[in-house]
N, C-alpha and C. Protein backbone atom coordinates (compact mmCIF):
# COMPACT_ATOMS: atom_id res chain seq x y z
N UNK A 1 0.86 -1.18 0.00
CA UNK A 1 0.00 0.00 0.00
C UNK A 1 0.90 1.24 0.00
N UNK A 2 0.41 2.26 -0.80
CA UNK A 2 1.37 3.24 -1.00
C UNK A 2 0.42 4.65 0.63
N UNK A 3 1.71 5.00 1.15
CA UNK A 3 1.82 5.49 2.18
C UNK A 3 2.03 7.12 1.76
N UNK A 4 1.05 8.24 2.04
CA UNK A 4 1.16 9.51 1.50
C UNK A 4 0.88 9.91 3.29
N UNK A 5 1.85 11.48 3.27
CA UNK A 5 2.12 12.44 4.64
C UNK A 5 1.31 13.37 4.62
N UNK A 6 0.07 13.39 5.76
CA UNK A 6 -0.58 14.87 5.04
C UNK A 6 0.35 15.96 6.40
N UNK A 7 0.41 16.58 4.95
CA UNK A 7 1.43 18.46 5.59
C UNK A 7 0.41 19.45 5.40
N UNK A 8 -0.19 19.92 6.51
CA UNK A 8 -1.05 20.63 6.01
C UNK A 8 -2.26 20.52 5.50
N UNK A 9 -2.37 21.12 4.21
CA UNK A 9 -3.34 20.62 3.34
C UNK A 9 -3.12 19.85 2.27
N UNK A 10 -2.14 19.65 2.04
CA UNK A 10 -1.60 18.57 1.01
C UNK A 10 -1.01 16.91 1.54
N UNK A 11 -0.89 16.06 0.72
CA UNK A 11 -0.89 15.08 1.46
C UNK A 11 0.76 14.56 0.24
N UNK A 12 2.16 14.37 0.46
CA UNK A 12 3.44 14.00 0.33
C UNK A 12 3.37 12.32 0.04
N UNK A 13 3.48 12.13 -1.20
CA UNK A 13 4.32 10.45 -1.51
C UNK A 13 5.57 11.15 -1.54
N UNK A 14 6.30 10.35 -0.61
CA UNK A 14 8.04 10.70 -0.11
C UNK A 14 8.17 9.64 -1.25
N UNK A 15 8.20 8.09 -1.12
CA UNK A 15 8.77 7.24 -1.91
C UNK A 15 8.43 7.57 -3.12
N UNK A 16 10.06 7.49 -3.88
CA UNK A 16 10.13 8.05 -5.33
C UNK A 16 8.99 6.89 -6.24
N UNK A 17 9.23 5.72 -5.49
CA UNK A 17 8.83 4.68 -6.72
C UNK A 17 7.36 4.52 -6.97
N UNK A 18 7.23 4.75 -5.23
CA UNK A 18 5.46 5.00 -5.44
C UNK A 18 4.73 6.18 -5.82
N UNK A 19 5.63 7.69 -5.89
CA UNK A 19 5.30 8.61 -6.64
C UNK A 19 5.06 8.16 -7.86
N UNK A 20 5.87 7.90 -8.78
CA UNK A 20 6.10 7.57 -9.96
C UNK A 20 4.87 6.69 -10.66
N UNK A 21 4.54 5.69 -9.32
CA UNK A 21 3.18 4.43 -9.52
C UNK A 21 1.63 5.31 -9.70
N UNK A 22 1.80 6.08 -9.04
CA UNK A 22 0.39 6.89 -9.19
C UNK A 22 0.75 7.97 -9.95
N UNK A 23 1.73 8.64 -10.43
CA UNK A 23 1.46 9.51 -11.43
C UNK A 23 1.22 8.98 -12.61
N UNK A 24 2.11 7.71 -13.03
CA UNK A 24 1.85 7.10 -14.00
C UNK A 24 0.07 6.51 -14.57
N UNK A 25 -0.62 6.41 -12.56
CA UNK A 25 -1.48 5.49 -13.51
C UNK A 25 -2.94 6.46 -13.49
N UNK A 26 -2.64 7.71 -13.89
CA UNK A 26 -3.19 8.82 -13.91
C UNK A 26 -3.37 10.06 -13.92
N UNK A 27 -1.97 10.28 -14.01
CA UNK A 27 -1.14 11.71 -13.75
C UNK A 27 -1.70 12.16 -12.19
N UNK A 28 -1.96 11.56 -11.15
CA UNK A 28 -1.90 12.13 -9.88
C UNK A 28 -0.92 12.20 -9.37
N UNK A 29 -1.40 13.89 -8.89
CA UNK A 29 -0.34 14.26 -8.24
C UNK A 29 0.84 15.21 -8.87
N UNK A 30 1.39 16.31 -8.21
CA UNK A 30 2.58 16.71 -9.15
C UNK A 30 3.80 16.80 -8.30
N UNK A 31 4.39 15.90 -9.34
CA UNK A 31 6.46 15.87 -8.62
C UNK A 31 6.79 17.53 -8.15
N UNK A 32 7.23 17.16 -7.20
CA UNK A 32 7.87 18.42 -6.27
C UNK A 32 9.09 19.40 -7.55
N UNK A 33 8.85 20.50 -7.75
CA UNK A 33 10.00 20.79 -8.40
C UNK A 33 10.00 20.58 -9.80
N UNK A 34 8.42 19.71 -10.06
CA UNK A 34 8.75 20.03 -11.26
C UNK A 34 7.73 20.15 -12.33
N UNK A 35 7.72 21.36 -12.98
CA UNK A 35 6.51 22.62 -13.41
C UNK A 35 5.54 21.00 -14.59
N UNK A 36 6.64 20.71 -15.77
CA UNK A 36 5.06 19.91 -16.74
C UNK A 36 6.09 18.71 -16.84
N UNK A 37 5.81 18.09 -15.92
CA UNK A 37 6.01 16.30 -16.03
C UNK A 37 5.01 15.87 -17.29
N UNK A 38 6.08 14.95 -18.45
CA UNK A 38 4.93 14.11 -19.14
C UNK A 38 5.61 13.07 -18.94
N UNK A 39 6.15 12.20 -18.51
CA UNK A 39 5.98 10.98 -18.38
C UNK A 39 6.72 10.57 -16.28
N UNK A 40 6.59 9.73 -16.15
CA UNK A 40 7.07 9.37 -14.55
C UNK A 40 8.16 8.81 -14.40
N UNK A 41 9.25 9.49 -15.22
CA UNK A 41 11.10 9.26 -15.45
C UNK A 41 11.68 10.53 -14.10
N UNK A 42 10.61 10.71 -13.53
CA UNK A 42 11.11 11.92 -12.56
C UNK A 42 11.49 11.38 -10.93
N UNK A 43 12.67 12.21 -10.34
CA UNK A 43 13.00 11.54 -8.88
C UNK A 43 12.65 12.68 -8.00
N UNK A 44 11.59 12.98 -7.69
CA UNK A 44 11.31 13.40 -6.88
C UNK A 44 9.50 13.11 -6.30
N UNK A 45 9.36 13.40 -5.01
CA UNK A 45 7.99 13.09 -4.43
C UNK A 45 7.02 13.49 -5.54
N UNK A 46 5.61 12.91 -4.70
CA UNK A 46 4.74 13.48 -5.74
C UNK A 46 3.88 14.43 -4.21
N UNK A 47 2.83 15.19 -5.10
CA UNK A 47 2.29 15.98 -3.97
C UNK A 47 0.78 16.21 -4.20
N UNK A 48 0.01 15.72 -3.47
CA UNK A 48 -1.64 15.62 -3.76
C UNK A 48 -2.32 16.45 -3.21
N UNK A 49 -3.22 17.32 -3.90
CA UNK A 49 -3.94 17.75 -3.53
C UNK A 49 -5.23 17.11 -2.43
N UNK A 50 -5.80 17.43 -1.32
CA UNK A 50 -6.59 16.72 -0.78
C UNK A 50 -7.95 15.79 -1.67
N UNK A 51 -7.98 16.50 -2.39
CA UNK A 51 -9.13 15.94 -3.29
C UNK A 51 -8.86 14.75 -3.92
N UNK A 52 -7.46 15.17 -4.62
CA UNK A 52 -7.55 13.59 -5.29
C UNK A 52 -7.04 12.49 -3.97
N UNK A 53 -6.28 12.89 -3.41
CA UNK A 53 -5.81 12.42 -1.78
C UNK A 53 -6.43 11.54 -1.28
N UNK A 54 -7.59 12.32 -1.32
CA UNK A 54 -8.98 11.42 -0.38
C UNK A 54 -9.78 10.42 -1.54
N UNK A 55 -9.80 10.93 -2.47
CA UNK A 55 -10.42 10.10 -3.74
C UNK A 55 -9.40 8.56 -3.65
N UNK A 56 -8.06 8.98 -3.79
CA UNK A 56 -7.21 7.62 -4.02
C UNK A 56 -7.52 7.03 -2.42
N UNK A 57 -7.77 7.30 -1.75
CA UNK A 57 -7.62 6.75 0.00
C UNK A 57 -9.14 6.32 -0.17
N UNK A 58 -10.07 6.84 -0.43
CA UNK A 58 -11.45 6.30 0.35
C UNK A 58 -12.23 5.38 -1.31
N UNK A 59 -12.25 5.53 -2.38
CA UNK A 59 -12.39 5.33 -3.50
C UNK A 59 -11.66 4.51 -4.25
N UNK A 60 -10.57 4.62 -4.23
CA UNK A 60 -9.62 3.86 -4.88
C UNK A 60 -9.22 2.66 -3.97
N UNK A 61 -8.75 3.19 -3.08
CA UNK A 61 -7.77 2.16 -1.93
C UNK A 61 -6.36 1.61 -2.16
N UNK A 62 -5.56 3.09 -2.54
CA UNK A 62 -4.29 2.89 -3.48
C UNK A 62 -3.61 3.87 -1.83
N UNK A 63 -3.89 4.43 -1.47
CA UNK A 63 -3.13 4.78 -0.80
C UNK A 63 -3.57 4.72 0.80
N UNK A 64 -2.55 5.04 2.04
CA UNK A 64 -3.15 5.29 3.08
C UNK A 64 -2.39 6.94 3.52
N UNK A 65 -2.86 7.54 4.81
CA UNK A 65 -2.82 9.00 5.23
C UNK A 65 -2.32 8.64 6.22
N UNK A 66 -1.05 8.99 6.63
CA UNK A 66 -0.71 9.91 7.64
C UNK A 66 -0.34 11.28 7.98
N UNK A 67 0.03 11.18 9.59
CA UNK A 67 0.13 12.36 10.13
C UNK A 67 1.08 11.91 11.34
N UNK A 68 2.42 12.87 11.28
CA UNK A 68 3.53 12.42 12.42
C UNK A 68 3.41 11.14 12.51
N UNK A 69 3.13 10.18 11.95
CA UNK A 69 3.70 8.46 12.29
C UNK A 69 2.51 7.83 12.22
N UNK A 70 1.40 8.24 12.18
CA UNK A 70 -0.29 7.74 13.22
C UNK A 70 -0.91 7.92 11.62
N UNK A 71 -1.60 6.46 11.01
CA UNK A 71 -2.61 6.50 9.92
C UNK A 71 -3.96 7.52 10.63
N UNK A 72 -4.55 8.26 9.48
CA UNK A 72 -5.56 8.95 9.82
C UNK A 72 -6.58 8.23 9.37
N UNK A 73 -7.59 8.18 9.69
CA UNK A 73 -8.83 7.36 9.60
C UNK A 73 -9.64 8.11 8.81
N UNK A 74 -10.26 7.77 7.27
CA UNK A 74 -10.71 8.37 6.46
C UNK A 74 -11.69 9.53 7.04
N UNK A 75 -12.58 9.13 8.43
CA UNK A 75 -13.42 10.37 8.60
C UNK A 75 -12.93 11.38 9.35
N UNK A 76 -11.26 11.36 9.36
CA UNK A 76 -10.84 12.45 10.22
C UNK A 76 -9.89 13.36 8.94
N UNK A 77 -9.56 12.66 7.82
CA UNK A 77 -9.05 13.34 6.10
C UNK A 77 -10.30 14.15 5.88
N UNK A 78 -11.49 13.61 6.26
CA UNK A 78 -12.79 14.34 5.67
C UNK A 78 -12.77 15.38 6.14
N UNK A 79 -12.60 15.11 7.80
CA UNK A 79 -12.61 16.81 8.53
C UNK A 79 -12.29 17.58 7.53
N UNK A 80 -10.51 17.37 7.41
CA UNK A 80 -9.44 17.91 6.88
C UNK A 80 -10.04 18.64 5.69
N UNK A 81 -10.48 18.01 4.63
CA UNK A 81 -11.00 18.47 3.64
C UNK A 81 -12.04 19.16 3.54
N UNK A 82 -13.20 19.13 4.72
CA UNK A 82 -14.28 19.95 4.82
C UNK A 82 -14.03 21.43 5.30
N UNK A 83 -13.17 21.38 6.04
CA UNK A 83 -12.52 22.81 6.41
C UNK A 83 -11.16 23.68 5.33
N UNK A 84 -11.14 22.92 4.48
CA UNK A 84 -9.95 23.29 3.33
C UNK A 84 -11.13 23.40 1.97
N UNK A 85 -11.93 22.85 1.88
CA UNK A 85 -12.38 23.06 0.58
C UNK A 85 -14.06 23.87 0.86
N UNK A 86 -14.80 24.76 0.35
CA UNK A 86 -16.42 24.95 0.42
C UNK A 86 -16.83 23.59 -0.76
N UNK A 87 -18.23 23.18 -0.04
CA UNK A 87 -18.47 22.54 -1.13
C UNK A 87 -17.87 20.98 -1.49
N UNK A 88 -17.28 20.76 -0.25
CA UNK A 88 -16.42 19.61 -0.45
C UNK A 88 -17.35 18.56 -1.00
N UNK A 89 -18.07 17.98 -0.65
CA UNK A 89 -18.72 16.81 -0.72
C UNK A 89 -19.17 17.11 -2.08
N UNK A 90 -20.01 18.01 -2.88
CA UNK A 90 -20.40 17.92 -3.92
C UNK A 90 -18.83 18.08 -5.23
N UNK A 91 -18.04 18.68 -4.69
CA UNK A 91 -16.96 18.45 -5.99
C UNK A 91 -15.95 17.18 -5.54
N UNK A 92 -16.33 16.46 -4.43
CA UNK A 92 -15.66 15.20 -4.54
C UNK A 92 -16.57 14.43 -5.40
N UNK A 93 -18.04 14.77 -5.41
CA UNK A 93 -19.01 13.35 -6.21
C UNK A 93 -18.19 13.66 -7.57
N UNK A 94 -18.36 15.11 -7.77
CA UNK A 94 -17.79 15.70 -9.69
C UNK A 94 -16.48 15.00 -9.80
N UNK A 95 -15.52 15.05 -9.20
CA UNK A 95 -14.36 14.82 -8.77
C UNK A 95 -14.67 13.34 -9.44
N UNK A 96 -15.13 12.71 -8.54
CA UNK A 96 -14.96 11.21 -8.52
C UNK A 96 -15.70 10.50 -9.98
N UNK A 97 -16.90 11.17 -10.39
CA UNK A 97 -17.74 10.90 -11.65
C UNK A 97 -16.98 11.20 -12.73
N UNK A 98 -15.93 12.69 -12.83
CA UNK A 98 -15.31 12.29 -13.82
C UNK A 98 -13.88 11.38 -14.17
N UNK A 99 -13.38 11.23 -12.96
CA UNK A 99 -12.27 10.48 -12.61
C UNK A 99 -12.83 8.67 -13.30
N UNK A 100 -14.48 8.24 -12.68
CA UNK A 100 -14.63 7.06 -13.43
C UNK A 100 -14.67 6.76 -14.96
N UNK A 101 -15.22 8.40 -14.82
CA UNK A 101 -15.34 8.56 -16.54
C UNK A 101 -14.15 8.33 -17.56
N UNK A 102 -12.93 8.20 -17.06
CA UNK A 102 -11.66 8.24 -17.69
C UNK A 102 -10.95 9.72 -17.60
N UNK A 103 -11.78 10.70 -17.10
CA UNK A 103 -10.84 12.20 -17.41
C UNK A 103 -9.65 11.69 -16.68
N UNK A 104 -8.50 12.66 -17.09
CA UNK A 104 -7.44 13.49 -15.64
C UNK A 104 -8.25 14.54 -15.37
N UNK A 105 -8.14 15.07 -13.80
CA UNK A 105 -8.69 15.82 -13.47
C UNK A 105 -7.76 16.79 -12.61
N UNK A 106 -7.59 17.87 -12.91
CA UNK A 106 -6.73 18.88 -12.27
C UNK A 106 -7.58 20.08 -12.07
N UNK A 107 -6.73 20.60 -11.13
CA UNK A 107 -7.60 22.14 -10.73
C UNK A 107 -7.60 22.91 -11.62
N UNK A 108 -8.80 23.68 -11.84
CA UNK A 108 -9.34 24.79 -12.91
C UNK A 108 -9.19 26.17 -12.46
N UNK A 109 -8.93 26.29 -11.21
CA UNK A 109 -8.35 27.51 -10.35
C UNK A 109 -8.12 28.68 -11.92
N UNK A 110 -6.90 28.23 -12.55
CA UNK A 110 -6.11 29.43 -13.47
C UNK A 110 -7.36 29.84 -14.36
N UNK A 111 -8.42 29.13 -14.61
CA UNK A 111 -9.33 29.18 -15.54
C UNK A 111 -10.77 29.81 -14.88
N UNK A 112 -10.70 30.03 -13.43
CA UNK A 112 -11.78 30.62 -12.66
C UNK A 112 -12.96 29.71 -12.80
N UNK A 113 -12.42 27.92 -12.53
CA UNK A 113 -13.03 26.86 -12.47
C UNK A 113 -12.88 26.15 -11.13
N UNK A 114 -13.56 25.20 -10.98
CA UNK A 114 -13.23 24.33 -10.37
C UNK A 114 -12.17 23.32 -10.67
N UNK A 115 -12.43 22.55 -11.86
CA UNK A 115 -11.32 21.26 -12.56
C UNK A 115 -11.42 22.31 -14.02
N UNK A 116 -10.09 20.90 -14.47
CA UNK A 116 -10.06 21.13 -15.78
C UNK A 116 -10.23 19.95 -16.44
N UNK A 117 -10.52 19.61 -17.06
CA UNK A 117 -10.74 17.72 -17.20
C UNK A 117 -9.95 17.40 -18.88
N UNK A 118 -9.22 16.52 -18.62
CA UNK A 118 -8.50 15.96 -20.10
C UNK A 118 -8.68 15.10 -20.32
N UNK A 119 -8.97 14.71 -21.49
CA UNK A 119 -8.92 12.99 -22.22
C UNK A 119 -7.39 12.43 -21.96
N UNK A 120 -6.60 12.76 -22.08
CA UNK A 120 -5.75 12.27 -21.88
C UNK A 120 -4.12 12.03 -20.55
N UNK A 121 -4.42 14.06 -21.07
CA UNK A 121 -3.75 14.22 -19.35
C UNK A 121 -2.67 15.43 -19.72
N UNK A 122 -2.21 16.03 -18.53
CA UNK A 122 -0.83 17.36 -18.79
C UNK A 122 -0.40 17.06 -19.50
N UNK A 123 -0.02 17.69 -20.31
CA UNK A 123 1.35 17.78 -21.34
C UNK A 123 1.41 16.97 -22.39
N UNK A 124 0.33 16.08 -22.59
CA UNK A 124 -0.34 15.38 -23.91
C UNK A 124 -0.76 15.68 -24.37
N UNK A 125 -2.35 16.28 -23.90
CA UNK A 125 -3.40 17.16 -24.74
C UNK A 125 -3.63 17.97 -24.00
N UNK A 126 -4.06 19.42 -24.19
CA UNK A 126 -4.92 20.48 -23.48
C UNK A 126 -6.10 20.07 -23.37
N UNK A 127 -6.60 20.46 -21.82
CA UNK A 127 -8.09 20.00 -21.28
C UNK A 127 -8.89 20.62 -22.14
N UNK A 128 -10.37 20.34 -22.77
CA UNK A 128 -11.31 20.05 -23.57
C UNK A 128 -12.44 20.74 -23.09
N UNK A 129 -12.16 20.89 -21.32
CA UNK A 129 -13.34 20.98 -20.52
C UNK A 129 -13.26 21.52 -19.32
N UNK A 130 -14.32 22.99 -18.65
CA UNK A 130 -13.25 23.38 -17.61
C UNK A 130 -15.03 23.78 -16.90
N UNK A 131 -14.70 22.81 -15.64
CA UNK A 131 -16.07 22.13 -14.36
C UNK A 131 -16.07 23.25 -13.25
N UNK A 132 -17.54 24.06 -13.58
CA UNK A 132 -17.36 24.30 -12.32
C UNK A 132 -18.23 23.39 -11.33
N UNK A 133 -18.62 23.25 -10.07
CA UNK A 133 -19.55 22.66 -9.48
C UNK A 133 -20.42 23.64 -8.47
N UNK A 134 -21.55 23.00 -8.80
CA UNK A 134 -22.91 23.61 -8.00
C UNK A 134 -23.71 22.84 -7.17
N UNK A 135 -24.82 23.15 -6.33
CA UNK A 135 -25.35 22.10 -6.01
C UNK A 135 -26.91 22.59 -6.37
N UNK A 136 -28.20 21.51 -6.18
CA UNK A 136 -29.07 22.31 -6.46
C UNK A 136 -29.67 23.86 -6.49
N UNK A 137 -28.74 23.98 -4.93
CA UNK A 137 -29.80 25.30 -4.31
C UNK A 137 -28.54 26.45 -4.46
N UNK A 138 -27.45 26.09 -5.75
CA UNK A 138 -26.81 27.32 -6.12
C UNK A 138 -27.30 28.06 -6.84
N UNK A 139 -26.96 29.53 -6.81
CA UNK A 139 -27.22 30.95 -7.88
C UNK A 139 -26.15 31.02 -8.33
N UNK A 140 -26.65 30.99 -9.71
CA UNK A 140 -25.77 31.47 -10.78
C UNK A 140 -26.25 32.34 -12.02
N UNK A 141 -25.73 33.58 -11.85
CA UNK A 141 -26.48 34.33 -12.80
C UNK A 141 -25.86 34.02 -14.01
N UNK A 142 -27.01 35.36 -15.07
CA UNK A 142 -26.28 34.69 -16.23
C UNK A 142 -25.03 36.02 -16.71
N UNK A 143 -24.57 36.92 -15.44
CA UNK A 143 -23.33 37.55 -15.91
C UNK A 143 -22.08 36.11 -15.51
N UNK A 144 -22.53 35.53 -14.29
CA UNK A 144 -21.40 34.07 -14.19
C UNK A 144 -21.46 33.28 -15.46
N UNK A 145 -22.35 33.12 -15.78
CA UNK A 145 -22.41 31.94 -17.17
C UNK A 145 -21.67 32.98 -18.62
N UNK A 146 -21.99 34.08 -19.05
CA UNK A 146 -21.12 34.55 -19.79
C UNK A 146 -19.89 34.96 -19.54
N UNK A 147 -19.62 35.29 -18.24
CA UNK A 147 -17.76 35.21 -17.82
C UNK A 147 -17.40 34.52 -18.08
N UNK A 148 -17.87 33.07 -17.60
CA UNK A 148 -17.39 31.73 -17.72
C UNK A 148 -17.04 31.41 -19.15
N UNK A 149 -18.21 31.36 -20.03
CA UNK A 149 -18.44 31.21 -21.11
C UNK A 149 -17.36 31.82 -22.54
N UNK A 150 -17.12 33.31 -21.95
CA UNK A 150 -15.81 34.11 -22.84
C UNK A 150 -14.71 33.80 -22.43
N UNK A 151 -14.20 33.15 -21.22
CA UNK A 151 -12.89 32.71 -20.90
C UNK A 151 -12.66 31.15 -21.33
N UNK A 152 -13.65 30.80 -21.39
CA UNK A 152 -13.73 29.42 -22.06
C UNK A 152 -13.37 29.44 -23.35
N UNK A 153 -14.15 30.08 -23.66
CA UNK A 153 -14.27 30.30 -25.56
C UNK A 153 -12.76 30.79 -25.59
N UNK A 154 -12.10 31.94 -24.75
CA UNK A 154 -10.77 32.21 -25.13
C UNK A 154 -9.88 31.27 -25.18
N UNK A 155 -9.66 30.46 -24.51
CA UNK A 155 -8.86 29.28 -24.45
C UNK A 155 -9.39 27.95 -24.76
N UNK A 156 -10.15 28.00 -25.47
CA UNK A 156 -10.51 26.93 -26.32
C UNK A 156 -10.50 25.60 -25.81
N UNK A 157 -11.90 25.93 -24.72
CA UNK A 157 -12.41 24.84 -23.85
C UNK A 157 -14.15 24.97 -24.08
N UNK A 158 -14.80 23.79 -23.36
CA UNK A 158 -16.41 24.26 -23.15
C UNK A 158 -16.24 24.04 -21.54
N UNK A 159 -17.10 24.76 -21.47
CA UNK A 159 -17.47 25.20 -20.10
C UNK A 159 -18.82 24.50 -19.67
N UNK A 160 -18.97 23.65 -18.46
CA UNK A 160 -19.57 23.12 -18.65
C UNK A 160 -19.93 23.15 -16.33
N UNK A 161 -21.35 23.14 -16.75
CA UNK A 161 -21.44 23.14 -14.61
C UNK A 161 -22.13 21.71 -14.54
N UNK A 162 -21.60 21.63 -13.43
CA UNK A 162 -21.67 20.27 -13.15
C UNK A 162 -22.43 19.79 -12.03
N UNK A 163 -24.17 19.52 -11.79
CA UNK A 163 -24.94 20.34 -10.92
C UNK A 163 -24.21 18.86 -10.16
N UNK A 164 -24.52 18.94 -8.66
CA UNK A 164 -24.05 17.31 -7.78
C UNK A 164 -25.43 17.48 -6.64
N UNK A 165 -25.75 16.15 -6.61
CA UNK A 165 -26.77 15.97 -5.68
C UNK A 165 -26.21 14.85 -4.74
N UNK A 166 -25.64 15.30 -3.48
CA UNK A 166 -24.80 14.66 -2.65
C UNK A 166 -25.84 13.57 -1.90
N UNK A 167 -27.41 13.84 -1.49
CA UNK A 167 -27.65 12.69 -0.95
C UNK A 167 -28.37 11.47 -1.91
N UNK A 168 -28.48 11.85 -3.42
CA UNK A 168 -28.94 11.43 -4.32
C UNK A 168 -27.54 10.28 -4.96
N UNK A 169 -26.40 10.87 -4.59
CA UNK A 169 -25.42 10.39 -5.35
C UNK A 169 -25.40 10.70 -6.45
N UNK A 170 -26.12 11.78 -7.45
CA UNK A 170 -26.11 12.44 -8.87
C UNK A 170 -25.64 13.24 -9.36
N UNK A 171 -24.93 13.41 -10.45
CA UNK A 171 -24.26 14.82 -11.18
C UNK A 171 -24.97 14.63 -12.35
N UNK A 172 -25.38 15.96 -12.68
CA UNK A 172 -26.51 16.38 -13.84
C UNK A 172 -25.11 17.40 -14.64
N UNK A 173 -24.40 17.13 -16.01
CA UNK A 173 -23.49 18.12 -16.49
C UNK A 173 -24.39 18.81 -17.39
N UNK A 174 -24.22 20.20 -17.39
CA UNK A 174 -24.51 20.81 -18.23
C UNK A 174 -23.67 21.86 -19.14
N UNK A 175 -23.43 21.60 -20.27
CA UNK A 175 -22.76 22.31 -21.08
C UNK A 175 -23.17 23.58 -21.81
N UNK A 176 -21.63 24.53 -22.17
CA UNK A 176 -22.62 25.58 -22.82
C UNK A 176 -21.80 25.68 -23.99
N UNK A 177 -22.05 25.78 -25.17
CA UNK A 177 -21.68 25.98 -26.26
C UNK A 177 -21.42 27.72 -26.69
N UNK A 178 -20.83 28.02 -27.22
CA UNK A 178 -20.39 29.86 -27.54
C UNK A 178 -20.40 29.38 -29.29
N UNK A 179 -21.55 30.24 -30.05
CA UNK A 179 -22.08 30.58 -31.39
C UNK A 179 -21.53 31.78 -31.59
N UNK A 180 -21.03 32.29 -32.41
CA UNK A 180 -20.69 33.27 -33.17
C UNK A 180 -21.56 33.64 -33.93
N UNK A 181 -22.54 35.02 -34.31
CA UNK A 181 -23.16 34.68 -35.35
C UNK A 181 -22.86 36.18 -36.32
């Protein structure tokens, strides 16, 4: 079982080899030090964001969590993540729905997203698709949907919200297309 350190809010694969095992088998995670890894020929840690963190720990069962020496017990990572992320639970379902789906899934932060989702992954192809997440009882006007929508269109993505119904277990995606006319 591969063994990740949570520091903070991030959670450290120290071992190079098991860095290397999970970046490879999904691009999770990014090597310390180093800006666009495309393949897992790299010697250094890898470094997870809590999201995918908890996804590989409670979902997967590829990794376990510690803290100073002591495994953390998945509903005490949750804390962790409920106080580090708004919204946690509904962009872990998005998180996790597109992760089955085959995407890579990386943060959309630079894109004033949530994810960015790729068919293939960093430094192969540019993401296709940039998630924000909502839950039913979000507002979203439609000056958010055309911000969204022209920064999308600039960088030559669709923009797409991704409603999550956490006690339903459902994500409803909805896409928006940009017409020129």
């Amino acid at each position: 079982m591969i063994s990740g350190e949570l520091i903070e809010n991030k959670i450290v694969v120290w071992d190079i080899n098991d860095s290397r095992k999970l970046f490879a088998s999904g691009f999770f995670g990014k090597p310390l030090g180093i800006a666009k890894p495309r393949k897992n020929d790299f010697d250094a840690p890898i470094i997870l964001d809590l999201l995918e963190g908890y996804y590989l720990y409670t979902k997967k069962k590829e990794i376990t969590v510690n803290k100073e020496g002591k495994r953390i017990p998945p509903g005490q990572l949750l804390e962790v993540c409920r106080s580090e992320y708004s919204q946690f639970e509904e962009k872990f379902l998005v998180y996790s729905r597109l992760r089955e789906a085959g995407f890579v899934v990386s943060s959309g932060i630079k894109f004033g997203a949530d994810f960015a989702a790729y068919e293939r992954g960093p430094g192969i192809d540019h993401a296709p698709y940039l998630v924000r997440v909502a839950s039913g009882t979000t507002k979203i006007s439609a000056t958010d949907i055309v911000l969204a929508g022209r920064l999308a269109t600039t960088v030559h993505k669709q923009f797409i919200i991704a409603i999550a119904d956490v006690v339903k277990k459902e994500v409803s995606f909805l896409g928006f297309d940009w017409w020129r006319a």
